[in-house]
Protein backbone atom coordinates (compact mmCIF):
# COMPACT_ATOMS: atom_id res chain seq x y z
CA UNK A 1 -24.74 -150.14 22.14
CA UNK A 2 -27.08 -150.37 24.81
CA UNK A 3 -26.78 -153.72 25.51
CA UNK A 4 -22.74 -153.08 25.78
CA UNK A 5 -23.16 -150.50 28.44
CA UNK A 6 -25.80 -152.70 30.39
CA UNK A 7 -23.16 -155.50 30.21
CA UNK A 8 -20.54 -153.34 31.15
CA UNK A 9 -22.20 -151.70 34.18
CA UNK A 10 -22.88 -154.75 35.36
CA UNK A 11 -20.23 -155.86 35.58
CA UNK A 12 -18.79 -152.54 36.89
CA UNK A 13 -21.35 -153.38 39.76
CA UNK A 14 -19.77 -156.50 40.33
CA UNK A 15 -16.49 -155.24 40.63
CA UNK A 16 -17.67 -152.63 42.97
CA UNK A 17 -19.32 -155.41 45.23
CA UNK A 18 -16.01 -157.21 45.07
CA UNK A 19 -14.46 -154.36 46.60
CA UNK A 20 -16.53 -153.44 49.49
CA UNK A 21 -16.29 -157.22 50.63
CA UNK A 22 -12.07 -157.42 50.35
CA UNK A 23 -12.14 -153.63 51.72
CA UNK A 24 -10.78 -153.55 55.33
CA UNK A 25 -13.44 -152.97 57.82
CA UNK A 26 -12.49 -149.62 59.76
CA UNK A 27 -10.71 -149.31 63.32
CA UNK A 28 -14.17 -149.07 65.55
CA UNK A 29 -15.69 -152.67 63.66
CA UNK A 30 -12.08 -153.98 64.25
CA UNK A 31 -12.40 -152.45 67.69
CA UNK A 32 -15.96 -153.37 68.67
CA UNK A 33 -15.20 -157.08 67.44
CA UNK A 34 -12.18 -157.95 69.56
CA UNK A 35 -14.15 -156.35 72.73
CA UNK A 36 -17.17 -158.77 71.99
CA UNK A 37 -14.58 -161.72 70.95
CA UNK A 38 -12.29 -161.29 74.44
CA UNK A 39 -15.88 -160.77 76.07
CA UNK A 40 -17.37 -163.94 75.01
CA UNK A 41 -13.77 -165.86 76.35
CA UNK A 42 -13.89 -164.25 79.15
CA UNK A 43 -16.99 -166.58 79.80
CA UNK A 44 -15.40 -169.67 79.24
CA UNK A 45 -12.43 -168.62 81.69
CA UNK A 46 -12.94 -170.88 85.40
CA UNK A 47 -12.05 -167.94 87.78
CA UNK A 48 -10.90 -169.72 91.07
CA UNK A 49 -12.75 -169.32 94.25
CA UNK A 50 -11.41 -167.12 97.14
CA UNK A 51 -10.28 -170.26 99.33
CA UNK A 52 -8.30 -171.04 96.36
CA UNK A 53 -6.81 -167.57 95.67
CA UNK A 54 -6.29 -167.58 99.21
CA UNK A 55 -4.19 -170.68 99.31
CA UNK A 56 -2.09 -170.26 96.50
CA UNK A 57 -1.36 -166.93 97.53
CA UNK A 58 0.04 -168.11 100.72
CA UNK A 59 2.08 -170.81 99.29
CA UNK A 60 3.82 -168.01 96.75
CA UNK A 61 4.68 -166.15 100.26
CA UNK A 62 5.98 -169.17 101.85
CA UNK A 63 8.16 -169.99 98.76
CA UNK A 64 9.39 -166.56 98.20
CA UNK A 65 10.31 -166.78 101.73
CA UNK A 66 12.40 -170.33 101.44
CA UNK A 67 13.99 -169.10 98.30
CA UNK A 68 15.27 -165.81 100.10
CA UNK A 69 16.50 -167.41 102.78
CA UNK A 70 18.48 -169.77 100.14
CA UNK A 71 19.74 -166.86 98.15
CA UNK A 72 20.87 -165.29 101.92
CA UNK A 73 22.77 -168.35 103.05
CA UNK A 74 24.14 -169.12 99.78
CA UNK A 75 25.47 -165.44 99.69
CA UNK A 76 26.79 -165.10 102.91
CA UNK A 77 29.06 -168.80 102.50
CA UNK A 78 30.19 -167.19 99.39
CA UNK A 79 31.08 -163.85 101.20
CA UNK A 80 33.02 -166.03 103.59
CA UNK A 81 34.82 -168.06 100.96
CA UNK A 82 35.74 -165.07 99.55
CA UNK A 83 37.23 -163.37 102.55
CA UNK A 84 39.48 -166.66 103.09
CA UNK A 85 41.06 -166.30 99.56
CA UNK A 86 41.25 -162.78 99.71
CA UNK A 87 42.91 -162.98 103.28
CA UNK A 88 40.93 -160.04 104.62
């Protein structure tokens, strides 16, 4: 019999082992490891330099700019149009 239960906590042990490794780790080691993960990409990232933030910062004004002017002129021939069917 004491073989048996030296077999059978050993392979209780096992089990036990098998556990712990398909257990899910908690929220702070799930935590703590997507902090050092988006850390470590946030190395590899080429940040732009400030002539180049610069730059395309001015071009998104300018083009905001054309586009609302568009949108304006578009809106006011359609107000127009409009007015003629209407007869107002």
């Amino acid at each position: 019999m004491a073989e048996n239960e030296k077999v059978e906590q050993a392979a209780k042990a096992k089990k036990d082992k098998k556990s712990e490794k398909n257990a899910k780790p908690s929220f702070f080691e799930r935590a703590g490891k997507w902090f050092r993960d988006m850390k470590s990409e946030l190395k590899k990232v080429q940040w732009p330099t400030r002539k180049q933030t610069i730059n395309n910062t001015l071009i998104v004004i300018a083009c905001v700019i054309v586009v609302g002017i568009f949108i304006g002129l578009f809106d006011l021939v359609a107000q127009e149009g409009i007015r003629l069917l209407l007869g107002r």
